[in-house]
Protein backbone atom coordinates (compact mmCIF):
# COMPACT_ATOMS: atom_id res chain seq x y z
CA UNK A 1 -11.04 -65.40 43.59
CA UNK A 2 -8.16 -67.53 44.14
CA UNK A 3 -7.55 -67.54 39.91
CA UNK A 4 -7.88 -63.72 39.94
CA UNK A 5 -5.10 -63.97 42.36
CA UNK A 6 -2.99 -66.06 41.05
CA UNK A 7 -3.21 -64.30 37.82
CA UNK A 8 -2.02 -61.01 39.75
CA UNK A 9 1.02 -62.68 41.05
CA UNK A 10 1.87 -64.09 37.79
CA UNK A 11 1.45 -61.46 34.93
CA UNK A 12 2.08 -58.57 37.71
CA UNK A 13 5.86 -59.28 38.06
CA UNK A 14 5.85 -59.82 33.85
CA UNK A 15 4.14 -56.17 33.21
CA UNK A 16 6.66 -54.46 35.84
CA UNK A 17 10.68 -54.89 35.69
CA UNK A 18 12.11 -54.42 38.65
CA UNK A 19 15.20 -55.76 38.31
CA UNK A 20 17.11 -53.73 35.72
CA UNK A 21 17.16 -49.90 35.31
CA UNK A 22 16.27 -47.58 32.54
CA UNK A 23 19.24 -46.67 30.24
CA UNK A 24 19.31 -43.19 29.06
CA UNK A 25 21.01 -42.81 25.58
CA UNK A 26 23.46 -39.99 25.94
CA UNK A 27 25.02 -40.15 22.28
CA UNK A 28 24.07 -37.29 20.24
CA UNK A 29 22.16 -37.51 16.62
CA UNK A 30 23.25 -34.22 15.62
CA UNK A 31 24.16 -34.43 11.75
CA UNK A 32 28.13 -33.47 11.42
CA UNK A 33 28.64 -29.80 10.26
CA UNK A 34 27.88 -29.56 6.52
CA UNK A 35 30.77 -27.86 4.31
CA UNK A 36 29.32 -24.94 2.82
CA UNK A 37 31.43 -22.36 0.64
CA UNK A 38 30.62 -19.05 1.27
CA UNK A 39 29.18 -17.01 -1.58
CA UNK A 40 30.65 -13.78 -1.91
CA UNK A 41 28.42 -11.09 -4.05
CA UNK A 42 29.79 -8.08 -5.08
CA UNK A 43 28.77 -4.72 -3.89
CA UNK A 44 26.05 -3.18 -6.74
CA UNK A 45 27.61 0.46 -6.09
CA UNK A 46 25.31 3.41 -7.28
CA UNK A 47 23.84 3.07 -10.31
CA UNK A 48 24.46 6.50 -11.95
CA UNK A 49 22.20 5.78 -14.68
CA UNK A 50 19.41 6.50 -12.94
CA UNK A 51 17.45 9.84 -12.16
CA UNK A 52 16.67 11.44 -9.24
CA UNK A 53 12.81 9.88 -8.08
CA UNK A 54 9.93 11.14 -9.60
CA UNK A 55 6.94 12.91 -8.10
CA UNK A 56 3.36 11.13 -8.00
CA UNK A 57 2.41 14.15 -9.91
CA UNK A 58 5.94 13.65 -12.78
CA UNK A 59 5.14 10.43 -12.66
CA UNK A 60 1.56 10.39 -13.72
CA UNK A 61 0.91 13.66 -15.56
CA UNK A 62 -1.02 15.30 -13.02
CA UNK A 63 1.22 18.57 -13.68
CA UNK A 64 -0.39 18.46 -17.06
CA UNK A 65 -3.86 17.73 -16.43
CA UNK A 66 -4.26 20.59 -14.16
CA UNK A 67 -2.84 22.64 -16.67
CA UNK A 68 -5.01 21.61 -19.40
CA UNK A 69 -7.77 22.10 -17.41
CA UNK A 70 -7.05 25.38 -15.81
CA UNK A 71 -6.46 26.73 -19.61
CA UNK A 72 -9.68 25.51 -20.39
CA UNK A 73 -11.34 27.14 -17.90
CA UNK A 74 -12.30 24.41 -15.43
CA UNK A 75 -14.17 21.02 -16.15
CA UNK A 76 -16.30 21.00 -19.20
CA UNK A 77 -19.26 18.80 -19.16
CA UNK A 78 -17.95 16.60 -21.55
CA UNK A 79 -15.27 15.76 -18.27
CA UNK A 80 -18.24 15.22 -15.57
CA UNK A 81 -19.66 12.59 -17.69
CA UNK A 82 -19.52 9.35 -16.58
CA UNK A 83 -17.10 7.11 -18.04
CA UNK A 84 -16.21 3.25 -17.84
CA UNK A 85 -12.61 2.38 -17.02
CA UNK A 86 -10.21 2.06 -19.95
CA UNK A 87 -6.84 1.32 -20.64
CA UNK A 88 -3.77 3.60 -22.44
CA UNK A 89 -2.41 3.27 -25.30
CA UNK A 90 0.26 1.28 -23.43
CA UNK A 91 -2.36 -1.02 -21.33
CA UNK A 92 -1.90 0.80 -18.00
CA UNK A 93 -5.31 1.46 -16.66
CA UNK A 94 -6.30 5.26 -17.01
CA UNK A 95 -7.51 6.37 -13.22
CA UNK A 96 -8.69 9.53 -12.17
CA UNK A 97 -7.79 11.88 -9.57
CA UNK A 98 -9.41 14.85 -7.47
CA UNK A 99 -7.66 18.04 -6.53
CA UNK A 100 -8.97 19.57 -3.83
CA UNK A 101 -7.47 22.72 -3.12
CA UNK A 102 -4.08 24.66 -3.29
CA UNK A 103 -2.54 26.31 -0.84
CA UNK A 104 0.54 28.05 -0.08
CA UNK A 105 0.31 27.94 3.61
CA UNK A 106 1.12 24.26 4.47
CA UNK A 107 -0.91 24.35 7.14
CA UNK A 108 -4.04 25.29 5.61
CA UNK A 109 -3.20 22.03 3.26
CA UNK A 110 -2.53 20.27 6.02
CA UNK A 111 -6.11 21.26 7.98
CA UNK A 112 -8.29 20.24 5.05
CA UNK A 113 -6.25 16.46 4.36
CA UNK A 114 -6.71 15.60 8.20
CA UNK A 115 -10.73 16.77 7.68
CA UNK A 116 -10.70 14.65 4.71
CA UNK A 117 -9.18 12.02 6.39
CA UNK A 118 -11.58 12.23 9.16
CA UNK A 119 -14.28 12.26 6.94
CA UNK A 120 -13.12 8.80 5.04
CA UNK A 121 -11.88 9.82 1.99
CA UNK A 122 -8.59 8.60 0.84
CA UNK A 123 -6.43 12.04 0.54
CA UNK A 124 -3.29 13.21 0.90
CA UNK A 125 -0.96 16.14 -0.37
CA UNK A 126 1.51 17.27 -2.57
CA UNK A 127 4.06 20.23 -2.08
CA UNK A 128 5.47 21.31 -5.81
CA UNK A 129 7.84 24.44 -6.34
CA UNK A 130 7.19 26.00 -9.51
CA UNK A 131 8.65 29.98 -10.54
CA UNK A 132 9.91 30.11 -6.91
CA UNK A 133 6.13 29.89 -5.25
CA UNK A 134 5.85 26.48 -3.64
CA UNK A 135 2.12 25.14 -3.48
CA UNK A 136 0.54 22.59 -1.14
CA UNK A 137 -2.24 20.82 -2.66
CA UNK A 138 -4.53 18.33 -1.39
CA UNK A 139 -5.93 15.36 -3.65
CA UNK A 140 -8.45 12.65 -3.33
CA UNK A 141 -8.06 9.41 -4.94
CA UNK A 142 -6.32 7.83 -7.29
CA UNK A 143 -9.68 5.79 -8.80
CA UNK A 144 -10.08 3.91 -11.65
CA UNK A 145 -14.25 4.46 -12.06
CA UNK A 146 -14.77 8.02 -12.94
CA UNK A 147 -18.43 7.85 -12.08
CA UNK A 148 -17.14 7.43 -7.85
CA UNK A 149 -15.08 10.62 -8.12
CA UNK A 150 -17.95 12.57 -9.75
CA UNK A 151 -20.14 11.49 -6.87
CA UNK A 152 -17.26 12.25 -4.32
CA UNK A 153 -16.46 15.62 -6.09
CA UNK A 154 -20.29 17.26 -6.11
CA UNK A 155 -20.42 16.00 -1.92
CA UNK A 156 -16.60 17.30 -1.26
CA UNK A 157 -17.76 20.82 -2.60
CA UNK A 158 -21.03 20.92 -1.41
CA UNK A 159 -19.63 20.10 2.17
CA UNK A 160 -15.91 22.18 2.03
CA UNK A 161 -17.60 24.72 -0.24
CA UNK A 162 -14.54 24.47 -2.36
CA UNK A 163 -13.98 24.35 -6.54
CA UNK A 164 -12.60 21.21 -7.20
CA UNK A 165 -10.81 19.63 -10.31
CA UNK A 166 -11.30 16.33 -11.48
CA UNK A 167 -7.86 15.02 -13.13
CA UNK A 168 -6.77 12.41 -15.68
CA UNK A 169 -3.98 9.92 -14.63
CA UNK A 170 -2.66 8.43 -17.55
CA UNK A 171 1.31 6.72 -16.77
């Protein structure tokens, strides 16, 4: 007991410094202000080279496809086959698209994409002016598998009771 105590009184006073006081360093090791020339870049201006933005439907021939089909009287069964995916002549994967219905109410589009919607499919619509009419029409997809459009086409009509056409998208 009398070591243990001794040993207290001797290393106790070394652990502990009571004497002095902490010394707080107050200088700051912020790095000095780096010298940095601004960059100036020019302002691009409009580029009136461009056109005016393109439609889904300009942009990937769907104006065309529905024609095509509508002069051909609808789908023909060589279209309702199924069909692996392909590329263009360009590479650009061909996809395929479903038109639902056209309207020229906007509401009545409007009705059927929010059912649609509901329902899970990936819709949406499309307003296009043509020889002063302007039509509302309703689409599902884009998809690149034919085959999942055919099988979403014969349930979409059977359910909506509507004629549907199955479009080519080809960039």
């Amino acid at each position: 007991m009398i070591v243990l105590a001794s040993l207290v009184v001797i290393i106790l006073p070394a652990l502990f410094d009571f004497d002095g006081e902490y010394q707080v360093d107050t200088r700051s090791k912020i790095p000095q202000r780096p010298d940095i020339e601004p960059i100036v870049i020019a302002d691009p201006g409009l580029n009136r080279s461009l056109d005016e933005a393109k439609t889904p439907g300009q942009l990937f021939g769907v104006d065309a496809a529905r024609e095509a089909v509508e002069q051909a009287g609808g789908q023909s069964s060589e279209e309702l086959k199924p069909q692996a995916p392909e590329l263009s002549g360009e590479g650009v994967p061909v996809s395929w698209l479903l038109q639902i219905a056209s309207f020229s109410e906007e509401q009545k589009a409007r009705s059927i994409l929010q059912q649609l919607q509901r329902d899970g499919y990936r819709a949406y619509s499309e307003s296009s002016t043509a020889k002063g009419k302007t039509m509302h029409r309703v689409y599902v997809g884009p998809k690149f598998l034919k085959q999942d459009l055919l099988d979403e086409k014969a349930v979409i009509e059977q359910k909506y009771q509507l004629k549907t056409l199955l479009l080519r998208l080809e960039p």
